[in-house]
C-alpha atoms as a PDB file:
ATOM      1  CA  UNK A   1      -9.264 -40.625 181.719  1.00  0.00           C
ATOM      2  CA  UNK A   2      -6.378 -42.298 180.057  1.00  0.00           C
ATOM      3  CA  UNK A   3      -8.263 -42.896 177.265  1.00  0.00           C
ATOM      4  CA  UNK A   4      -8.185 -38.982 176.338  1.00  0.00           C
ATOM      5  CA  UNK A   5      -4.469 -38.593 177.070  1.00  0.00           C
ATOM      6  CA  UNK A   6      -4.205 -41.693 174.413  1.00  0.00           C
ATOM      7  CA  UNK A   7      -6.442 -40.085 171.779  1.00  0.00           C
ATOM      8  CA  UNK A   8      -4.912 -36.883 172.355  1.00  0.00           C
ATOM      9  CA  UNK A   9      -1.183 -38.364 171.668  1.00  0.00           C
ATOM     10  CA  UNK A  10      -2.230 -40.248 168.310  1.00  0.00           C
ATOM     11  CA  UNK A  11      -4.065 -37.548 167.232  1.00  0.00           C
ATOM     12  CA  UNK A  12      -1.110 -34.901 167.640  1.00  0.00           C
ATOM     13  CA  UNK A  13       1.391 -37.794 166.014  1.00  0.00           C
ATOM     14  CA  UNK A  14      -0.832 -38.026 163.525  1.00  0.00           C
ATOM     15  CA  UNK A  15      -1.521 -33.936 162.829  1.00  0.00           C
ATOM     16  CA  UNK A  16       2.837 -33.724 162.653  1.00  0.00           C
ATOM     17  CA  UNK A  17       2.548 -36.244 160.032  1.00  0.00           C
ATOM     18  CA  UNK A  18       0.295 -34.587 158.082  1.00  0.00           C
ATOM     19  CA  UNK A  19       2.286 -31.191 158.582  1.00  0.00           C
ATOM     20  CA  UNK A  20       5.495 -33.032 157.566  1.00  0.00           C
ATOM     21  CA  UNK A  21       3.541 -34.700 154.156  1.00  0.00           C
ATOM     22  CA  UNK A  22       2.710 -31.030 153.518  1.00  0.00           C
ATOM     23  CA  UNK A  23       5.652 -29.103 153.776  1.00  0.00           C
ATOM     24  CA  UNK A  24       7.743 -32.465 151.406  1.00  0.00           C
ATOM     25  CA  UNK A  25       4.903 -31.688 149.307  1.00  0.00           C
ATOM     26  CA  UNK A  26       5.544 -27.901 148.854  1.00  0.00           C
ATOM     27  CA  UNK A  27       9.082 -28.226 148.981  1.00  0.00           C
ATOM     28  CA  UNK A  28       9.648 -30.811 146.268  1.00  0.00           C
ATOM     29  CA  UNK A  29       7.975 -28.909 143.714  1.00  0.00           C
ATOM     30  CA  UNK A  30       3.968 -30.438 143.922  1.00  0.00           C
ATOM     31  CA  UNK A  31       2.456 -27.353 143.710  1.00  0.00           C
ATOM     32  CA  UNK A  32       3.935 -25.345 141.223  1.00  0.00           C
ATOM     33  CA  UNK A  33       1.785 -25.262 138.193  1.00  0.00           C
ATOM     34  CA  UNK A  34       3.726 -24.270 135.479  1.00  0.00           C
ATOM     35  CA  UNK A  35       1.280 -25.028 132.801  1.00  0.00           C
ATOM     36  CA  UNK A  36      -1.667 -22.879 133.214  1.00  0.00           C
ATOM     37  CA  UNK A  37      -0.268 -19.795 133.511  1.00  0.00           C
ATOM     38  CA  UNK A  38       0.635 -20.016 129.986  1.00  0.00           C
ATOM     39  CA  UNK A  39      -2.576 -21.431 128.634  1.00  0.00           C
ATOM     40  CA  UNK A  40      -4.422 -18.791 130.631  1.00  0.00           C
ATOM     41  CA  UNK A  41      -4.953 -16.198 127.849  1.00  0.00           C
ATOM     42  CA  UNK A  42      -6.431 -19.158 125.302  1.00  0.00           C
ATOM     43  CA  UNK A  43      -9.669 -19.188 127.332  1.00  0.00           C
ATOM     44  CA  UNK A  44     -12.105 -16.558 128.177  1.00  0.00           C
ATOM     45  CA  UNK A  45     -13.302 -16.024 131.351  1.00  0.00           C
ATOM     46  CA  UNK A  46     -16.937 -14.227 130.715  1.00  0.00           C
ATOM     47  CA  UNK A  47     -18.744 -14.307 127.436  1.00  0.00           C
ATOM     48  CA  UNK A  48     -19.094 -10.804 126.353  1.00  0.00           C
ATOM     49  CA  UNK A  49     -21.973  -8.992 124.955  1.00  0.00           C
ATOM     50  CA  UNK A  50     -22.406  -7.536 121.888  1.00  0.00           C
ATOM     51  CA  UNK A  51     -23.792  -4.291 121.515  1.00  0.00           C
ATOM     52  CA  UNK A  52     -26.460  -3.138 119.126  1.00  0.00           C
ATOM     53  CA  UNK A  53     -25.359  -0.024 116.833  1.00  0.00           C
ATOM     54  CA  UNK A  54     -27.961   2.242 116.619  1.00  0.00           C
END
């Protein structure tokens, strides 16, 4: 039974650290793409289809 209480402690340590990685991540700027936003337009998304004139 003290084996659980164990697991359950190192596995809530270890959850806050990955919280804590996360939020330094998003707070110091990893996730802000600034480059494709502008690149965006360059590249279409679907091929379009030409219609026949008749």
């Amino acid at each position: 039974m003290s084996v659980i209480v164990v697991l359950i402690g190192v596995s809530v340590f270890v959850a806050v650290g990955f919280l804590i990685a996360f939020l330094w991540a998003v707070k110091s700027g990893q996730y802000d793409d600034r480059y494709t936003p502008s690149v965006r337009m360059l590249f279409d998304d679907e091929k379009k289809k030409e219609e026949d004139p008749k």
